[in-house]
N, C-alpha and C. Protein backbone atom coordinates (compact mmCIF):
# COMPACT_ATOMS: atom_id res chain seq x y z
N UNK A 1 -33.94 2.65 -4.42
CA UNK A 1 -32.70 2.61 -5.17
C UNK A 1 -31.76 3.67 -4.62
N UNK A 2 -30.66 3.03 -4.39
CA UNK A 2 -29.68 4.23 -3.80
C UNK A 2 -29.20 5.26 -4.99
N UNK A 3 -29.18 6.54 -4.05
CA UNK A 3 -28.29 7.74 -5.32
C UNK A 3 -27.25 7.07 -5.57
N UNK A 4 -26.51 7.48 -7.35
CA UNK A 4 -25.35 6.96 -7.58
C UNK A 4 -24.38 8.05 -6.88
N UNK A 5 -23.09 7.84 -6.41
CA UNK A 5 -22.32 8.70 -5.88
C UNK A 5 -21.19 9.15 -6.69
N UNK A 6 -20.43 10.00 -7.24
CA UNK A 6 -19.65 10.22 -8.46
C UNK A 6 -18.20 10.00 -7.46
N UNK A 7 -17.10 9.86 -8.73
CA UNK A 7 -16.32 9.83 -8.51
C UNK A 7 -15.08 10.84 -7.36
N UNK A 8 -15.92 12.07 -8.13
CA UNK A 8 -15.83 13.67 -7.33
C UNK A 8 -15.92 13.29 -5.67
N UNK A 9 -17.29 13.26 -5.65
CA UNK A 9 -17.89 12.89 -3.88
C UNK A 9 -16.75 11.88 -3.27
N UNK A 10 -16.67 11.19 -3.90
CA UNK A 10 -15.83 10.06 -2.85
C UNK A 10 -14.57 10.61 -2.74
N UNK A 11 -13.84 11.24 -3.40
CA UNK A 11 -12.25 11.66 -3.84
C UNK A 11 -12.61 12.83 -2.73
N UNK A 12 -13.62 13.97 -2.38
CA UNK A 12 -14.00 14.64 -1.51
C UNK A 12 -14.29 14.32 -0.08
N UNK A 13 -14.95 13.31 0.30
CA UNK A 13 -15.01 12.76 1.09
C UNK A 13 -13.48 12.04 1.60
N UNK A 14 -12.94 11.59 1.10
CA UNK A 14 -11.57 10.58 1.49
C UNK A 14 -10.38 11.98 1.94
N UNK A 15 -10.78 12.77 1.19
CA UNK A 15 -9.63 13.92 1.32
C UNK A 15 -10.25 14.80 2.93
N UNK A 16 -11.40 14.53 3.48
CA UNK A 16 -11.44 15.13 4.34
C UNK A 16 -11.69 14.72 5.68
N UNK A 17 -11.55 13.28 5.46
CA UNK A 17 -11.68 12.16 6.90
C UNK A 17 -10.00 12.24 7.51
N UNK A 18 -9.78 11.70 8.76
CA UNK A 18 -8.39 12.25 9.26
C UNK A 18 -7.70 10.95 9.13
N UNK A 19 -6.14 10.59 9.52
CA UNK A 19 -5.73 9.16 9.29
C UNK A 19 -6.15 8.08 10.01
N UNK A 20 -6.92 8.24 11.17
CA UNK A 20 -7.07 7.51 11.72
C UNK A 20 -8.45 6.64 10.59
N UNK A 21 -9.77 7.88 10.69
CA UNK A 21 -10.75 7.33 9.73
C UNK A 21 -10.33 6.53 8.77
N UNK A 22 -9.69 7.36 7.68
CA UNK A 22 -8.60 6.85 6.58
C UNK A 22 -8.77 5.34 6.84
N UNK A 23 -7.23 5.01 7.50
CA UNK A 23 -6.66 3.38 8.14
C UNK A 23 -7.97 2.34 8.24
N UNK A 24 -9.12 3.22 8.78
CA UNK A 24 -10.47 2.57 9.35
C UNK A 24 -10.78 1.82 8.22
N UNK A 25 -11.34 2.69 7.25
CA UNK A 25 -12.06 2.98 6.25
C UNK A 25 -11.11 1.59 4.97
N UNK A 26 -9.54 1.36 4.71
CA UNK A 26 -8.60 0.97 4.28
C UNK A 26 -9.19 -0.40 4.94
N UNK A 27 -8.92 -0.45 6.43
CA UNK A 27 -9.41 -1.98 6.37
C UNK A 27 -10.48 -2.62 6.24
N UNK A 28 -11.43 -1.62 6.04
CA UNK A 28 -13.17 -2.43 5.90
C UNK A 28 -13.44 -2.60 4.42
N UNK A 29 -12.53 -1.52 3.59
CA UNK A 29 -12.52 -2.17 2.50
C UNK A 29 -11.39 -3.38 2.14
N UNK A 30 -10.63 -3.55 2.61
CA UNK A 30 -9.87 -4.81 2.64
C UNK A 30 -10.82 -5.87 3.36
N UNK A 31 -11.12 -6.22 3.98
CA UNK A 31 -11.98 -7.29 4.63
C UNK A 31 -13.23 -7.65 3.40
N UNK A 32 -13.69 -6.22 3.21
CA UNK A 32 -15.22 -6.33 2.70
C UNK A 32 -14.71 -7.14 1.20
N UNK A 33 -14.00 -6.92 0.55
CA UNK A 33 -13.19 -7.50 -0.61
C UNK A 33 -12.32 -8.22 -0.88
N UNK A 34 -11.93 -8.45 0.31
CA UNK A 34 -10.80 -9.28 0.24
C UNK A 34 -9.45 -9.39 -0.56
N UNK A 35 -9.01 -7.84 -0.26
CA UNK A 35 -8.25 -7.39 -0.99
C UNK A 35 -6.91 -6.94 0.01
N UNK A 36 -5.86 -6.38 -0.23
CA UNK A 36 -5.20 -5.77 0.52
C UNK A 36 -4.56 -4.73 -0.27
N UNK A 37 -4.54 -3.47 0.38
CA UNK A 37 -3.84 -2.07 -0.14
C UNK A 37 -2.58 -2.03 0.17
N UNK A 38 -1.98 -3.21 0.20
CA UNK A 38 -0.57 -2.60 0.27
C UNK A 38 0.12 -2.44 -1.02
N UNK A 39 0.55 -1.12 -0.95
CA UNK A 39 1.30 -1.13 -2.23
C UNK A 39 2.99 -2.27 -2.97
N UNK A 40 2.82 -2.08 -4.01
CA UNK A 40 3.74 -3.34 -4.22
C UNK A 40 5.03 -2.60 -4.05
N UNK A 41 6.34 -3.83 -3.67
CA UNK A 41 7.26 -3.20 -3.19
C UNK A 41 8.34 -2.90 -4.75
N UNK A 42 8.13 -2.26 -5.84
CA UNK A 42 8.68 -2.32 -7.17
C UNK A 42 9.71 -1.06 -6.77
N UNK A 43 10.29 -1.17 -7.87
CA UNK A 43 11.29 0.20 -7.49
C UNK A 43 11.54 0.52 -9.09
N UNK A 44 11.44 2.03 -9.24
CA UNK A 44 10.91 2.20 -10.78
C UNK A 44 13.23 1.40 -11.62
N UNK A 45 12.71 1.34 -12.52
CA UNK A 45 13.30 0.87 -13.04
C UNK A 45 13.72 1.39 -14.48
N UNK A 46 15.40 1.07 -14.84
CA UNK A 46 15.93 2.15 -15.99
C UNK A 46 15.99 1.06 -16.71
N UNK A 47 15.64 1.15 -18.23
CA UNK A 47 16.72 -0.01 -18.76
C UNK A 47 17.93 -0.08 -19.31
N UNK A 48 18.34 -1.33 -19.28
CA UNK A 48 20.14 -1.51 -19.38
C UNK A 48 20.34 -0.69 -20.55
N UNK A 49 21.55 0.43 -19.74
CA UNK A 49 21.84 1.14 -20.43
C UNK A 49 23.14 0.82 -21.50
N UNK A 50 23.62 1.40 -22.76
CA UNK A 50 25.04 0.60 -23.18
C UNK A 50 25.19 -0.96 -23.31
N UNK A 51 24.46 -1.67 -24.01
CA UNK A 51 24.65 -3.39 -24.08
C UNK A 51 25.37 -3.43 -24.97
N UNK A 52 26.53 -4.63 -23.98
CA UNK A 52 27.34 -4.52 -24.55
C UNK A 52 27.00 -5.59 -25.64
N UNK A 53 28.14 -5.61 -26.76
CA UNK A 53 27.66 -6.38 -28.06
C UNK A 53 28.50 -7.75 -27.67
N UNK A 54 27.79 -8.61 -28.21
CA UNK A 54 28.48 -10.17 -27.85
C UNK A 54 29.24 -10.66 -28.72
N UNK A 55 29.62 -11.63 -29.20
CA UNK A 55 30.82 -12.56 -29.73
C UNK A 55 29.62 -12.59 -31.22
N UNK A 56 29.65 -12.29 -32.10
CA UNK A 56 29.01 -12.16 -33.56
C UNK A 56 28.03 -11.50 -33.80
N UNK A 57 28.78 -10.04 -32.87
CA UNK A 57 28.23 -8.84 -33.46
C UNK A 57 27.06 -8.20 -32.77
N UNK A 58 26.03 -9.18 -31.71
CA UNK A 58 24.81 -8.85 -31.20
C UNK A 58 24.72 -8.38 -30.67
N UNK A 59 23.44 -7.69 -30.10
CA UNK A 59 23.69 -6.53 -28.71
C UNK A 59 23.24 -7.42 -27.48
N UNK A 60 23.87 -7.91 -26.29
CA UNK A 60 23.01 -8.73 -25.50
C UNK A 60 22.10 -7.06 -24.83
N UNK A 61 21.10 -7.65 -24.39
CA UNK A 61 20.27 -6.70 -23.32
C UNK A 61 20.33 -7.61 -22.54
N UNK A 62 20.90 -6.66 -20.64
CA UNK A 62 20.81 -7.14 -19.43
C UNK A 62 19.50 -7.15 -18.51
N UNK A 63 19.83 -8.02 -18.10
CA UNK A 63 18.43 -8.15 -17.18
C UNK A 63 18.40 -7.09 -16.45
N UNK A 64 17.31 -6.20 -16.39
CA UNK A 64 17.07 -4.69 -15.22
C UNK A 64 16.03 -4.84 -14.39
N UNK A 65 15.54 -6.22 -14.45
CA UNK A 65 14.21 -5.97 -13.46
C UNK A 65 13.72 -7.66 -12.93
N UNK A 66 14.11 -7.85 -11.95
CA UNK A 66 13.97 -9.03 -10.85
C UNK A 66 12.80 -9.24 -9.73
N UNK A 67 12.21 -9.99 -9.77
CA UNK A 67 11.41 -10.88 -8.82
C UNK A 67 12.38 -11.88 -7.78
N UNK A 68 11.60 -11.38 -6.70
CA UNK A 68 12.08 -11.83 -5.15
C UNK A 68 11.50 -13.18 -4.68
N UNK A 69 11.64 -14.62 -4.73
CA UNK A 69 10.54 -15.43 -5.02
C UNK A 69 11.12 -16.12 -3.50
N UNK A 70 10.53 -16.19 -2.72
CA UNK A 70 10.74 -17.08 -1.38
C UNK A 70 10.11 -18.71 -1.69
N UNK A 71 11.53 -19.52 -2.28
CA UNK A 71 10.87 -20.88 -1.66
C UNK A 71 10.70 -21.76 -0.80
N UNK A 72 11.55 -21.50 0.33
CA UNK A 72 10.96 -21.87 1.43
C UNK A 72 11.61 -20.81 2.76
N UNK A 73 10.90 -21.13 3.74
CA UNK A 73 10.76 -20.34 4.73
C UNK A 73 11.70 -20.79 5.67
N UNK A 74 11.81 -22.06 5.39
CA UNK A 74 12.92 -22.81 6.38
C UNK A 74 12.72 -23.13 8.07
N UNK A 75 13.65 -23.40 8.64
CA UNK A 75 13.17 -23.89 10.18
C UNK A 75 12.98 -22.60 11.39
N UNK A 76 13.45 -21.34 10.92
CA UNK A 76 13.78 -20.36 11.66
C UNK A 76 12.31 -19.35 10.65
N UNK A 77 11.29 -19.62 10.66
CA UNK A 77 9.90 -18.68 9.93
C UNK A 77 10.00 -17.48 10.72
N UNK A 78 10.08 -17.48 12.08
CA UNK A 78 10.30 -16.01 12.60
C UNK A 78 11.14 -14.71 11.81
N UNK A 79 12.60 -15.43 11.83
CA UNK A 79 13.26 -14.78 11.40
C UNK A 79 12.82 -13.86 9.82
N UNK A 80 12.79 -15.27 9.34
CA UNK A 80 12.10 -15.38 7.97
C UNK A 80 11.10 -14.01 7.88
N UNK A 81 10.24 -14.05 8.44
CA UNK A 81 8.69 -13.23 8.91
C UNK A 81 9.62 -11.63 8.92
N UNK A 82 10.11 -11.68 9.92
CA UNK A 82 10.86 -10.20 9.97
C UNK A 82 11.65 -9.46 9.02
N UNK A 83 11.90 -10.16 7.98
CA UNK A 83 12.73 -9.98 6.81
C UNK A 83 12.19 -9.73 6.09
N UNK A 84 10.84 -10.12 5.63
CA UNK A 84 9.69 -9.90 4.83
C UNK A 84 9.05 -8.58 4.80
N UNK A 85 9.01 -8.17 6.37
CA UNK A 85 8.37 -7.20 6.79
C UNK A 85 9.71 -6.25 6.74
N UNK A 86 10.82 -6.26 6.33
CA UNK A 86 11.86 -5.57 6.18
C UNK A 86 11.95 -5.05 4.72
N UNK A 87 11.69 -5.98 4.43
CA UNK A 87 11.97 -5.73 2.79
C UNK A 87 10.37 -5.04 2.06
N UNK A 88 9.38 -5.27 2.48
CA UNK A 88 7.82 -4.78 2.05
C UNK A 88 7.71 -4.45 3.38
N UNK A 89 7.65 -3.10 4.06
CA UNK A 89 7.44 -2.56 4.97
C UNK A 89 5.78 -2.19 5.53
N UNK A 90 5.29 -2.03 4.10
CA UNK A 90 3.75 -2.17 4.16
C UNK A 90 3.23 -2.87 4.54
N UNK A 91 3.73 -4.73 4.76
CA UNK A 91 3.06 -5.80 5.00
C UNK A 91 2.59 -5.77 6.65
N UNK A 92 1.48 -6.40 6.98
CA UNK A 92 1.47 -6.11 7.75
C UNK A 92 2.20 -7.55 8.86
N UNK A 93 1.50 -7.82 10.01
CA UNK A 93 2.60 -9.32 10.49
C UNK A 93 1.62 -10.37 9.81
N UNK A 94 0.46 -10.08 10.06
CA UNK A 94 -0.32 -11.69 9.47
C UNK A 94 0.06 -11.84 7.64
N UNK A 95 -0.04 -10.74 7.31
CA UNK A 95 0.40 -10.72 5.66
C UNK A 95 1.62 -11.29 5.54
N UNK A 96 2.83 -10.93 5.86
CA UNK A 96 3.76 -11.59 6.04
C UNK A 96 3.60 -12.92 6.65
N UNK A 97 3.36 -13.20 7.63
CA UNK A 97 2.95 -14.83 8.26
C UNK A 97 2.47 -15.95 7.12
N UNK A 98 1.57 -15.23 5.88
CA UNK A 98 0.87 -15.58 5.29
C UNK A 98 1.97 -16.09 3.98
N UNK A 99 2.67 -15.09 3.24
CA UNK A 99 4.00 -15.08 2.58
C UNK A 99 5.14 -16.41 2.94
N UNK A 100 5.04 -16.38 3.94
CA UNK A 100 6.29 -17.35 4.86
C UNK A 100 5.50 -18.54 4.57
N UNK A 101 4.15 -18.60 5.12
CA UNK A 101 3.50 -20.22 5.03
C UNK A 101 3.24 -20.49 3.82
N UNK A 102 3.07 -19.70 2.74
CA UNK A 102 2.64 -20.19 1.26
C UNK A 102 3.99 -20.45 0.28
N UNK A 103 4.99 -20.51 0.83
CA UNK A 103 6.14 -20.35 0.11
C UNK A 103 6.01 -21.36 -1.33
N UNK A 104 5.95 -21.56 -2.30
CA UNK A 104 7.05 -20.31 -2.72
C UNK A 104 6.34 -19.28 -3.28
N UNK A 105 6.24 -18.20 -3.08
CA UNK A 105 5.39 -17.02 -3.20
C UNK A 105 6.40 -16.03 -3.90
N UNK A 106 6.16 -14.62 -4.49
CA UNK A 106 7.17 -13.55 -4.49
C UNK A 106 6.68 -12.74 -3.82
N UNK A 107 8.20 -12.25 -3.54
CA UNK A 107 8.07 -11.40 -2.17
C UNK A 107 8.04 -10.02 -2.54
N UNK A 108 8.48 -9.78 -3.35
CA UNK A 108 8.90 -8.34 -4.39
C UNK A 108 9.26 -8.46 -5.66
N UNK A 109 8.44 -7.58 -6.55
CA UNK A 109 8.57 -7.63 -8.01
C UNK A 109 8.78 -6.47 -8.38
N UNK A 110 10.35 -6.73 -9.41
CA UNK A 110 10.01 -5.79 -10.36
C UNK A 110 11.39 -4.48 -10.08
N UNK A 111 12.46 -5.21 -9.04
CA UNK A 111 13.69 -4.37 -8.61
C UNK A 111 14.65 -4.76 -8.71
N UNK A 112 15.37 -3.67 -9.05
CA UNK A 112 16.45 -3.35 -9.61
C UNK A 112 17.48 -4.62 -8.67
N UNK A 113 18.53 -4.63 -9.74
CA UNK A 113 20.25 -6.02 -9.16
C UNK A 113 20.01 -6.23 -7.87
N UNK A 114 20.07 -4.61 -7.83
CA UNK A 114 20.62 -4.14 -6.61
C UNK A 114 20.04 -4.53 -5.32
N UNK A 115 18.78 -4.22 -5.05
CA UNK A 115 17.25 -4.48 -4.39
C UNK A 115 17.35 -5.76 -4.34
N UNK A 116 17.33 -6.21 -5.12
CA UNK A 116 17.11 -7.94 -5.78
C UNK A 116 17.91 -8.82 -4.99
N UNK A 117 19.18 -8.37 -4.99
CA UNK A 117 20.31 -9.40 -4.26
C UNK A 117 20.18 -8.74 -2.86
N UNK A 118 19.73 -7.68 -2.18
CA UNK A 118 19.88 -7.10 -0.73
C UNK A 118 18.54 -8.23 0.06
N UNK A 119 17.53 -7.94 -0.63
CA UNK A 119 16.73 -8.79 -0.26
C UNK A 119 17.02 -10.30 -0.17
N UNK A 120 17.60 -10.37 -0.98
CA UNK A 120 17.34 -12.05 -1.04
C UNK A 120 18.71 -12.42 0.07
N UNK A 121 19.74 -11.68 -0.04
CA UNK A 121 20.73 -11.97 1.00
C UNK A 121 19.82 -11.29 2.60
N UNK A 122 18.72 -10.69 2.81
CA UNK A 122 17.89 -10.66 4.14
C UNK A 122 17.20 -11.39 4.25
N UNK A 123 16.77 -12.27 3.40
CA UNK A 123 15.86 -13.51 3.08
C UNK A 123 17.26 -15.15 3.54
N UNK A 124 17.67 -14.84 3.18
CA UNK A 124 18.99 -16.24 2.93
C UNK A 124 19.53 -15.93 4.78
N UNK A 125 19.95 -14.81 4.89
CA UNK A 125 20.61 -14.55 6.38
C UNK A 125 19.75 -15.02 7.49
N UNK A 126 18.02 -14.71 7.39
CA UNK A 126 17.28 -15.62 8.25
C UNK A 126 16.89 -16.77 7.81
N UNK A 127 17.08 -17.56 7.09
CA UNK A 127 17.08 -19.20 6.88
C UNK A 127 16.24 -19.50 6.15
N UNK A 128 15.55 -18.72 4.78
CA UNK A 128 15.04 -18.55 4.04
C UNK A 128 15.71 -19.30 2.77
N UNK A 129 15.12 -19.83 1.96
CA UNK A 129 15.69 -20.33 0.43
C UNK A 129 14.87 -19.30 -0.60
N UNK A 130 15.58 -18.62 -1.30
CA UNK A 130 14.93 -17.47 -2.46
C UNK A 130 15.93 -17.44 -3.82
N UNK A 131 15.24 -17.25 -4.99
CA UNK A 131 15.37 -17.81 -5.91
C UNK A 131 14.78 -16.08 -6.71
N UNK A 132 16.25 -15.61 -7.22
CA UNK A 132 15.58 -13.93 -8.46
C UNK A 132 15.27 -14.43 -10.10
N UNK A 133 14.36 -14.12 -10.62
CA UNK A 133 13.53 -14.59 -11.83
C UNK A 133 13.48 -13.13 -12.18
């Protein structure tokens, strides 16, 4: 029976392997699990501040937080591909490749107007169809 290893040991161990190990170590647990560490591309988020009140008195609340949804990839996927990897910088090319062929997928969750429409106009400029939810 193997020793159990505590939480301590491993947090010790990870803090003292170099980046290269690190990266190593990142993809064998991605493979071994079938997982991927890329972090999500969110951008923290305020909510609507001042709503304004509507026509009988109500307060509307504005939308502050958007999903990036790629539905199709269109005839130009290269382009497409590079935009992806523009906008989630973490991705890697097959991850992205992967994004482009599964369309309609989201590409980024969870950012601000602002984020929301930059992307999707880098998504639309390479021949992409995207759709903010």
């Amino acid at each position: 029976m193997a020793e159990k290893i505590s939480k301590d040991q491993i947090m010790e161990a990870i803090e003292s392997m170099s980046v290269l190990d690190l990266s190593e170590l990142i993809k064998a647990l991605e493979e071994k699990f079938g997982v991927s560490a890329a972090a999500p591309a969110a951008v923290a988020v305020s909510p609507a501040v001042g709503a304004s009140p509507a026509e009988g008195g109500e307060a509307v609340e504005e939308k502050s937080s958007f999903n990036v949804i790629l539905s199709n990839a269109g005839a130009n996927k290269i382009a497409v591909i590079k935009a992806i990897r523009e906008i989630v910088p973490t991705l890697g090319l097959k991850e992205a490749k992967d994004l482009a062929d599964s369309a309609p997928k989201p590409i980024a969750e969870g950012l601000n107007k602002e984020a929301a429409n930059e992307a999707k106009t880098k998504l639309e400029a390479a021949g992409g169809t995207v759709e903010l939810k």
